[in-house]
Every structure is written in C-alpha cells, then in structure tokens.
Protein backbone atom coordinates (compact mmCIF):
# COMPACT_ATOMS: atom_id res chain seq x y z
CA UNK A 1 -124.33 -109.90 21.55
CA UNK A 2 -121.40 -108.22 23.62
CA UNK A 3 -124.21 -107.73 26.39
CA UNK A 4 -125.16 -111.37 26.57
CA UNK A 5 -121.07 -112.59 26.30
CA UNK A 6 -120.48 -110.24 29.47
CA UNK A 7 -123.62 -111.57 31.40
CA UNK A 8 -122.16 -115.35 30.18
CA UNK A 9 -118.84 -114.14 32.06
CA UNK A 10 -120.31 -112.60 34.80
CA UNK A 11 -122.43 -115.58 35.66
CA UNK A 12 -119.07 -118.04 35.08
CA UNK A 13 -116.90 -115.43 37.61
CA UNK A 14 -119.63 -115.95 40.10
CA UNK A 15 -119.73 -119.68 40.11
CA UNK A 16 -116.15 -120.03 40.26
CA UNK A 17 -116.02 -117.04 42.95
CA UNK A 18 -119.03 -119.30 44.75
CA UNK A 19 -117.12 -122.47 44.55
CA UNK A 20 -113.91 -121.27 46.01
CA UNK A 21 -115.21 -118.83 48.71
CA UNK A 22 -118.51 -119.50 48.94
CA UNK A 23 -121.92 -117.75 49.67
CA UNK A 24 -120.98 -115.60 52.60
CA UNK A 25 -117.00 -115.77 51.66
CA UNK A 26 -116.52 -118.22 54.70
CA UNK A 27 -117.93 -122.09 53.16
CA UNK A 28 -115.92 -122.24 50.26
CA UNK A 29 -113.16 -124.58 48.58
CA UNK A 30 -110.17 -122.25 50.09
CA UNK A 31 -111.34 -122.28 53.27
CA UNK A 32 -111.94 -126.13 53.64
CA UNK A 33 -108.84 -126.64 52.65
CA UNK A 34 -107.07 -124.37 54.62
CA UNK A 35 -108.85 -125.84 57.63
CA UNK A 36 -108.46 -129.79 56.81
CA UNK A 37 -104.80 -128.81 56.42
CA UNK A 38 -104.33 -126.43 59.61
CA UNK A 39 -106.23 -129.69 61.68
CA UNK A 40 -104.40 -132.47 59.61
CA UNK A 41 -100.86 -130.69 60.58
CA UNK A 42 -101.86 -130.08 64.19
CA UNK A 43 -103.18 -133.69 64.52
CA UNK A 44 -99.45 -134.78 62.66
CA UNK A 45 -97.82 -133.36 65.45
CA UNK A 46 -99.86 -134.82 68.56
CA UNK A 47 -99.84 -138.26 66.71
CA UNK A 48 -96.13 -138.44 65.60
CA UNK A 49 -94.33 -139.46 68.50
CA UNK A 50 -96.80 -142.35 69.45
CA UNK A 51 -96.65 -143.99 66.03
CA UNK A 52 -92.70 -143.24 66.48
CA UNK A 53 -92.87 -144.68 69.93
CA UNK A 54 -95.16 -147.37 68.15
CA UNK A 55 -93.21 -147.98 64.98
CA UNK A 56 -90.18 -148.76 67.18
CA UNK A 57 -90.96 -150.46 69.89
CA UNK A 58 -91.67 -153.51 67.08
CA UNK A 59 -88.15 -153.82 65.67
CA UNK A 60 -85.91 -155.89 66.31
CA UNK A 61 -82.00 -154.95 67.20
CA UNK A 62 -81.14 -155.76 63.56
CA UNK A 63 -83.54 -153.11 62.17
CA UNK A 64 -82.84 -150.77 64.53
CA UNK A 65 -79.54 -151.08 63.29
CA UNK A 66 -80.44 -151.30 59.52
CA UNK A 67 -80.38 -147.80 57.95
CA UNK A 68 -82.94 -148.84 55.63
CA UNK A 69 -85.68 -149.29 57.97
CA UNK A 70 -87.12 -146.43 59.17
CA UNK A 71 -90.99 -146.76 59.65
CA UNK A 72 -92.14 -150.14 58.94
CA UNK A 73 -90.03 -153.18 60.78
CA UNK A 74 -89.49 -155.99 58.38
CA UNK A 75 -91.20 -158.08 61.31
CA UNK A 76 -93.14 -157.65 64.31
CA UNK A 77 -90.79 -158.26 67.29
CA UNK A 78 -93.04 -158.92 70.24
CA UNK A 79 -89.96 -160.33 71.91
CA UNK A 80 -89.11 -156.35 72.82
CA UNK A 81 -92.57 -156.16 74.93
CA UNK A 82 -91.66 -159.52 77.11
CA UNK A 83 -88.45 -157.98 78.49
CA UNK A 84 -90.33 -154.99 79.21
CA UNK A 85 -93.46 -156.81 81.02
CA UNK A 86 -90.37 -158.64 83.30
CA UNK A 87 -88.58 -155.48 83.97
CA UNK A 88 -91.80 -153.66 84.73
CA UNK A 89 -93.17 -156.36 87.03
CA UNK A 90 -96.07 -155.25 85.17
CA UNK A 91 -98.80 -156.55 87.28
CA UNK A 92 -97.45 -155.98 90.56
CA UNK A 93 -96.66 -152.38 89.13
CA UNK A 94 -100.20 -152.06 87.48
CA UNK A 95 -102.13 -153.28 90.85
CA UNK A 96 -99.98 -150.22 93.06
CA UNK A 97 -100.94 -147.63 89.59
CA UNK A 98 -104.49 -148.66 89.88
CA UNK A 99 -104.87 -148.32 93.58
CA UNK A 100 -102.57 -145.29 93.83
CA UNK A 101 -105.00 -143.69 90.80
CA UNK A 102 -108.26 -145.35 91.02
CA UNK A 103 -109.32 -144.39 94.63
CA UNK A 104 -107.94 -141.21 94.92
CA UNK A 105 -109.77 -140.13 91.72
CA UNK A 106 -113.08 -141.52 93.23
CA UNK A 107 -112.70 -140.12 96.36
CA UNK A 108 -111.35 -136.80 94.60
CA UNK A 109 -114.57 -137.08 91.90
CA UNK A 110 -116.86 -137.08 94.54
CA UNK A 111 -115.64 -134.63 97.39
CA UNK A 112 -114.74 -131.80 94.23
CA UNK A 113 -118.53 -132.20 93.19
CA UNK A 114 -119.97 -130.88 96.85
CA UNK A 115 -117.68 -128.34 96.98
CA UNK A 116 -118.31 -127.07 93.62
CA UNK A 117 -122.03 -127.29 93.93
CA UNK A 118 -121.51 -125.01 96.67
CA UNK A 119 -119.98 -122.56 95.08
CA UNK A 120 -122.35 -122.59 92.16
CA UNK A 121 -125.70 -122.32 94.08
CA UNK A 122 -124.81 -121.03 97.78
CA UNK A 123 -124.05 -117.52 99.05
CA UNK A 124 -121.80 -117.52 101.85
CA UNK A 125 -119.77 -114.52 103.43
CA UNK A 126 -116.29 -114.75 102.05
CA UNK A 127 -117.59 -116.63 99.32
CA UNK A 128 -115.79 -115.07 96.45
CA UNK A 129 -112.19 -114.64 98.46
CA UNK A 130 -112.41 -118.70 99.66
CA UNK A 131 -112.78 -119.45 95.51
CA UNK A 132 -110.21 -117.28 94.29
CA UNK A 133 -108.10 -118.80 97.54
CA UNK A 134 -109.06 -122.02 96.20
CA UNK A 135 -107.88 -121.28 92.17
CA UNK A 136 -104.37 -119.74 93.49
CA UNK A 137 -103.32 -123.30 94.95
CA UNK A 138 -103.07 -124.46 91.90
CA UNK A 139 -100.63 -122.63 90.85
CA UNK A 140 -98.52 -123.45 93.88
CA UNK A 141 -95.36 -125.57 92.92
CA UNK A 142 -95.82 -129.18 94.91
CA UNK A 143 -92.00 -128.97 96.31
CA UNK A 144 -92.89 -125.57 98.35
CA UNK A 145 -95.99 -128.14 100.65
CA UNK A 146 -93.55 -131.35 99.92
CA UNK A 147 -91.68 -131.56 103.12
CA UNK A 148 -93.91 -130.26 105.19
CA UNK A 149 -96.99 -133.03 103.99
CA UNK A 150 -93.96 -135.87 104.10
CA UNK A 151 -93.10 -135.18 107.50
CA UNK A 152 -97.21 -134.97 108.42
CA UNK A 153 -97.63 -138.07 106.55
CA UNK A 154 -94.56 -139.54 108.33
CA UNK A 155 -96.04 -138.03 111.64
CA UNK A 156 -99.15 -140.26 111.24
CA UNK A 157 -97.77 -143.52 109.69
CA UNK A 158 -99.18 -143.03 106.04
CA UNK A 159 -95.98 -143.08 103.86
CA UNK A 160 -95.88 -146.35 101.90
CA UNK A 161 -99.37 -146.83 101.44
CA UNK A 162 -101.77 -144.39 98.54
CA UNK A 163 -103.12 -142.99 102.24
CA UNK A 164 -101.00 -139.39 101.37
CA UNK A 165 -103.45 -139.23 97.81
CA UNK A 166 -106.28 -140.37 99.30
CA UNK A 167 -106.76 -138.40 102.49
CA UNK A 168 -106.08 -134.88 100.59
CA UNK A 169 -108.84 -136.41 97.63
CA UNK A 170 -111.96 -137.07 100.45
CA UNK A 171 -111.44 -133.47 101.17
CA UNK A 172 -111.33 -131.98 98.05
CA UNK A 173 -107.55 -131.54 98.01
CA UNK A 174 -104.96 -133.52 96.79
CA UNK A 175 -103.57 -133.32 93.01
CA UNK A 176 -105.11 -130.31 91.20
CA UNK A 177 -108.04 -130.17 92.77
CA UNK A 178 -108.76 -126.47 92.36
CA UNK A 179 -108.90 -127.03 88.61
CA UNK A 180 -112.05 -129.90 89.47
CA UNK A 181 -113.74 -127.60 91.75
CA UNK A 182 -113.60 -124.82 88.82
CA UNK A 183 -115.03 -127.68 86.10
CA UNK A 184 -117.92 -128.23 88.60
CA UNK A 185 -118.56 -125.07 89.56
CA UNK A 186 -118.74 -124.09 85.91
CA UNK A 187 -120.60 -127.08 85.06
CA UNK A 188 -123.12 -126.64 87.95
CA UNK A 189 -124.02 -122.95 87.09
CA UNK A 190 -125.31 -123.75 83.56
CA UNK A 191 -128.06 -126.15 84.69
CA UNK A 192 -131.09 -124.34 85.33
CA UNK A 193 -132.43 -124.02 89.11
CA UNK A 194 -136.17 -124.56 88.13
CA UNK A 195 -135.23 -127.80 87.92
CA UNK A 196 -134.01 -127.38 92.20
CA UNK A 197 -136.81 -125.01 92.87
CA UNK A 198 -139.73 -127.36 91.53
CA UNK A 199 -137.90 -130.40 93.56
CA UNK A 200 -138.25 -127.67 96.47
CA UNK A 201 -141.47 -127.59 96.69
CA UNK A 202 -141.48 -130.96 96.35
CA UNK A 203 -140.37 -131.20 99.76
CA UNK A 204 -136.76 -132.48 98.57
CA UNK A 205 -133.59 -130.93 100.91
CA UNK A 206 -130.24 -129.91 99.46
CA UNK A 207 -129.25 -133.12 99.55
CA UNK A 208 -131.81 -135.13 97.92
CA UNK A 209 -131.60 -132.10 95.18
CA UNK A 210 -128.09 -132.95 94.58
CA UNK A 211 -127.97 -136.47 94.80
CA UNK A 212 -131.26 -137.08 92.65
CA UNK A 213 -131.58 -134.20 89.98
CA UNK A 214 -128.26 -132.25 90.33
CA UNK A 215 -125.61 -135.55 90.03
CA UNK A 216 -127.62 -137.87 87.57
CA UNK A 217 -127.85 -134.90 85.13
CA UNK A 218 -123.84 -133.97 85.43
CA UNK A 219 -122.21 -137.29 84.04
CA UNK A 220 -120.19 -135.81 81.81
CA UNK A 221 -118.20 -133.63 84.23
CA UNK A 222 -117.95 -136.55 86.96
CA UNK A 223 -116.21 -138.34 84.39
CA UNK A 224 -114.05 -135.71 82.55
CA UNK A 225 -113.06 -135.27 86.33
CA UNK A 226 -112.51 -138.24 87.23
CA UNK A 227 -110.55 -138.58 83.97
CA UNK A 228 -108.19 -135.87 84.77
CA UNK A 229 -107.71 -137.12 88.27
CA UNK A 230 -106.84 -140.69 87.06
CA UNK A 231 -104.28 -139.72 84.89
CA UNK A 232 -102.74 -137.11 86.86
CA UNK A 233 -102.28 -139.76 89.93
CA UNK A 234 -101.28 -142.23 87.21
CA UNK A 235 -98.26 -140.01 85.87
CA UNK A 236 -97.39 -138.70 88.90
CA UNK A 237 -93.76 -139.99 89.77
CA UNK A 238 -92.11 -136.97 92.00
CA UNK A 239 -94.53 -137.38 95.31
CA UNK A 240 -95.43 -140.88 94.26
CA UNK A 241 -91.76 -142.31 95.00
CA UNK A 242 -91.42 -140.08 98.07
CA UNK A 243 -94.01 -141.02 99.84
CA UNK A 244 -94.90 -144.64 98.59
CA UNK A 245 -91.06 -145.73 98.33
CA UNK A 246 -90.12 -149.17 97.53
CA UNK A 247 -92.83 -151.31 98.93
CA UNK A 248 -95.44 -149.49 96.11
CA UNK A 249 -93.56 -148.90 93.38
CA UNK A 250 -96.41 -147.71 90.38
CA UNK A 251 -95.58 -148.22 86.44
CA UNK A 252 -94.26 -144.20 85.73
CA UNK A 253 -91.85 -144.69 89.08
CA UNK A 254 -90.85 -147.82 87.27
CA UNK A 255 -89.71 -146.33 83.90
CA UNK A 256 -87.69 -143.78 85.41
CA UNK A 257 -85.54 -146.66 86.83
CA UNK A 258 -85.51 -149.07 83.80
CA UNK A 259 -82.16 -149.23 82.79
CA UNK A 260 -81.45 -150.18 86.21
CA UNK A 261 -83.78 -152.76 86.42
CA UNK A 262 -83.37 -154.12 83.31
CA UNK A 263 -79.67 -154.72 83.97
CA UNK A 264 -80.67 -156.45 87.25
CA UNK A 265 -83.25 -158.62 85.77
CA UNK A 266 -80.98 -159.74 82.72
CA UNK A 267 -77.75 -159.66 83.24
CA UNK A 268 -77.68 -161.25 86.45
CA UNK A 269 -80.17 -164.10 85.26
CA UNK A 270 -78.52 -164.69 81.87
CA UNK A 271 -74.70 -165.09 83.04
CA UNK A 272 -72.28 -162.54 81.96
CA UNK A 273 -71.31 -164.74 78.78
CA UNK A 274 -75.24 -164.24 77.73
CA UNK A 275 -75.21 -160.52 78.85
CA UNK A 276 -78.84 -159.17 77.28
CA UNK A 277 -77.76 -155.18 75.77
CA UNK A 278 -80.91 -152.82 76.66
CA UNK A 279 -82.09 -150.75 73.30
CA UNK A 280 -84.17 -148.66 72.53
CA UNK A 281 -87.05 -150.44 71.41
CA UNK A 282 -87.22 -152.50 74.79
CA UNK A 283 -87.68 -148.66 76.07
CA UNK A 284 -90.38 -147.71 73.62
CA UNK A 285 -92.16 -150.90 74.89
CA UNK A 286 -92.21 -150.33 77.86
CA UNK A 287 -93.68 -146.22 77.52
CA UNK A 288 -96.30 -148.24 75.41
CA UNK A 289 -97.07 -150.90 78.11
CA UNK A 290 -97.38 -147.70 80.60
CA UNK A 291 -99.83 -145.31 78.02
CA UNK A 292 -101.99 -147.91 76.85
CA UNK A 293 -104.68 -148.11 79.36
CA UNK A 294 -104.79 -144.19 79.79
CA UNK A 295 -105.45 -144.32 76.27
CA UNK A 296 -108.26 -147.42 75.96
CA UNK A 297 -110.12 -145.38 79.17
CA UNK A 298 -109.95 -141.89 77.20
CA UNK A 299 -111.42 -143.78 73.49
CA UNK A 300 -114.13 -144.90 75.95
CA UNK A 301 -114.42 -141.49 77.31
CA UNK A 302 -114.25 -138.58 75.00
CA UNK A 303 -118.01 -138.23 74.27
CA UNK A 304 -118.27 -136.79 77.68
CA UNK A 305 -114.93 -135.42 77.35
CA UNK A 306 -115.94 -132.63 74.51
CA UNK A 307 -118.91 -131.97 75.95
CA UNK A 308 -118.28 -130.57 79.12
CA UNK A 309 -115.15 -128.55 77.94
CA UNK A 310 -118.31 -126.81 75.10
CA UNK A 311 -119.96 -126.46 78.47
CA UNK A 312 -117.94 -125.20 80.94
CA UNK A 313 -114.61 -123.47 78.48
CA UNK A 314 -111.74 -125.75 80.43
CA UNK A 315 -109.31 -126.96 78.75
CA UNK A 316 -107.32 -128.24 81.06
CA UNK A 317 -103.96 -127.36 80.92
C-alpha cells in the first residue's frame, strides 16, 4: 500500500514537474511565461512613446490642461493635425522627402547590389583590403567629408537640388552604403553557385547570371535595402539642410523649425488680438504626420524584412 501511495506521488511530482518545465526542462509553463513577459516588456518600451506621441497629439488644449486626462482624450481633436499640415506645407514638404529619399534609395538599391555581388563571387587582388576599406567608412562621422563634399557640390552647381544624394547613391556611396554592400554581400554568398554554373554552361555571361537568376531570387534584400536607404535619406536633416537649403526644404528639416513656422503662419494671419499659442499636441501631430508613411511602407515590408536579417545576421544598427 505505501509502495503504490509513493508511485501515486511520484507520478503526480512528474506531471506537475512536466507541466511547469517541461520534457527537456526548456517547453514548460515557467519558461513561456518568462519569455511572453521578457518580449511583452521589450515590445512596452518600443511602443510607448508612439501611443504617447499618439494619445496626445488628439487632445485638445483643455485636456492637455486637465489633470485628469492622461491617456484617453475626452474627444478626438483633429483640429491639432490641420495646423500641423499648414505649418508643414505638407505636400510641398512631402514631394522634396520623396524625391530627396525615393531616388537616391533606387539608385543606392541598385549600384550596392553589383558591388556586393562582386565581392561575394569574384576574386580580385586586394580584394579583402578594398572590403574592409569599404566597412571602415561607415564608421566615419559625416562632419569630417562635410565641407569638403559641400564645397565639391558647390564647385559643380548641385547644392539645392537631391543631386549631392543621388550622385554618391549611382556609385555605391552616399548614406551608409557600406552597411548595404555588407547585406548583399552576405546575402549573395548563401545562394548556391550551381544555380550560376548550370546558367554557365548555358551560355549565360555575368551579367545575364545576375540580372536573370542572381536578382529575381534576392527580393528580400533589394527591399530591406532599399528600406534602410529610404528611411535613412528620409530622416536625414544635418546634410539635407546644408546642401538642399531653402528652395527643398523635406518634412524632418521642417520639424526642427516648427515653432518658428508655426508662429509665422498663425500669428501673423490671425492678428495679434487672435494670437494662436503653439502646444504640444500641435507638435505630436506633426512627428505623426512625418512617421506615418515610414511606418505604412515598413507594415508592407517586414516579411522580407525578417527574412534576410535570419539570412544574412544584420541587424542594422
């Protein structure tokens, strides 16, 4: 009788032991748990300030001064996201973003890819010191090359115009480029070169290979690259207003003078009687205005996104 009440126990212990640890001590309860709350408290912190930013860029100047409300306005003020779209000059400021982002990341896409596919499947002498070259300018502040590419630029008529992003991006230069030619590279070497040698003795040259096997297969790394470069050109604000200056003025270069501009577009219009006060939520607006089509093009990316960082081991910076 004692035997079979210890076996009873026994058996219990090692369900309960199962439950909470698991088979192999690593699939149980405590671990799940431990997990979902590690990635729940890490995904708090990364979502915090948007729903902040969020939260408050819908109240009104009478909840922002109401103690009561923290989270949740009493009503959605959209009235906070007009003044910003006036002091923006959103579209005009959108069109000089998108062409100041847009083609440079094309051009930046494209010229990254040949010089990464070199590196990945051609032996050259000096092959190993022109990459490791290549990796150490990224590490190179912008401010030590930032007179001497504004007075080039200057030299050769470029400065108000995206010319000074897009020259640099056709040849593989330009805004981090190092860290796309390492992606590619990376990217490159894990496809197998059967797939090249067969289209070899197909008669195909290196650049039907590339174009027709090597590019179709590598989607996801053209467009985590081209991600990277778009929003990189798109935040950029220190080069952007010294070399495009007032005539292209993009939507970050405009937030960094909004109290300025907001004065200018309000006060002066209203009268001083009808003086319009800047607040914070007119702020908030406006960084929302600025983030939201970075973050509509990464939902739309971020298949490809986690697929070549399991490939390749970037993760970016």
């Amino acid at each position: 009788m004692r035997r079979l009440d210890k076996s009873v126990v026994e058996r219990f212990w090692y369900k309960i032991k199962k439950f909470l640890l698991g088979k192999q001590g690593n699939d149980g309860l405590v671990l799940k748990l431990v997990v979902y709350a590690l990635l729940i408290s890490i995904g708090f912190v990364y979502l915090y300030p948007f729903l902040f930013m969020t939260s408050q860029s819908f109240k009104s100047l009478q909840d922002l001064l109401d103690p009561t409300v923290q989270w949740l306005p009493k009503s959605l003020y959209f009235d906070n996201y007009q003044k910003a779209w006036e002091v923006l000059d959103f579209p005009k400021a959108f069109a000089a973003s998108l062409l100041n982002s847009v083609l440079p990341a094309i051009a930046q896409t494209i010229s990254c890819a040949f010089v990464g596919y070199g590196f990945a499947r051609f032996n050259f002498p000096g092959k190993n010191l022109m990459f490791v070259f290549i990796l150490f300018t990224f590490i190179i502040p912008v401010q030590v090359v930032m007179i001497p590419l504004f007075l080039l630029f200057k030299e050769y008529g470029m400065l108000g115009s995206p010319l000074p992003f897009i020259i640099p991006a056709i040849f593989a230069g330009g805004i981090k480029s190092a860290l796309f030619i390492l992606i590619y590279t990376q990217f490159f070497r894990t496809i197998p070169k059967s797939l090249e040698e067969s289209a070899q003795l197909d008669g195909a040259g290196a650049l039907a290979i590339f174009f027709r096997i090597i590019m179709p297969i590598s989607v996801p790394a053209i467009v985590v690259v081209f991600l990277f470069s778009l929003v990189w050109h798109w935040n950029e604000t220190y080069t952007a207003s010294l070399y495009l200056g007032e005539s292209m003025r993009t939507l970050p270069v405009m937030l960094q003078t909004f109290d300025i501009a907001f004065k200018q577009a309000f006060s002066s219009s209203q009268g001083a009687s009808q003086t319009v006060n800047i607040n914070e939520s007119i702020k908030l607006a406006g960084t929302v205005l600025i983030i939201l089509p970075l973050l509509t093009l990464y939902l739309f990316a971020q298949k490809w996104f986690v697929e070549v960082v399991d490939k390749t081991g970037i993760t970016g910076e």
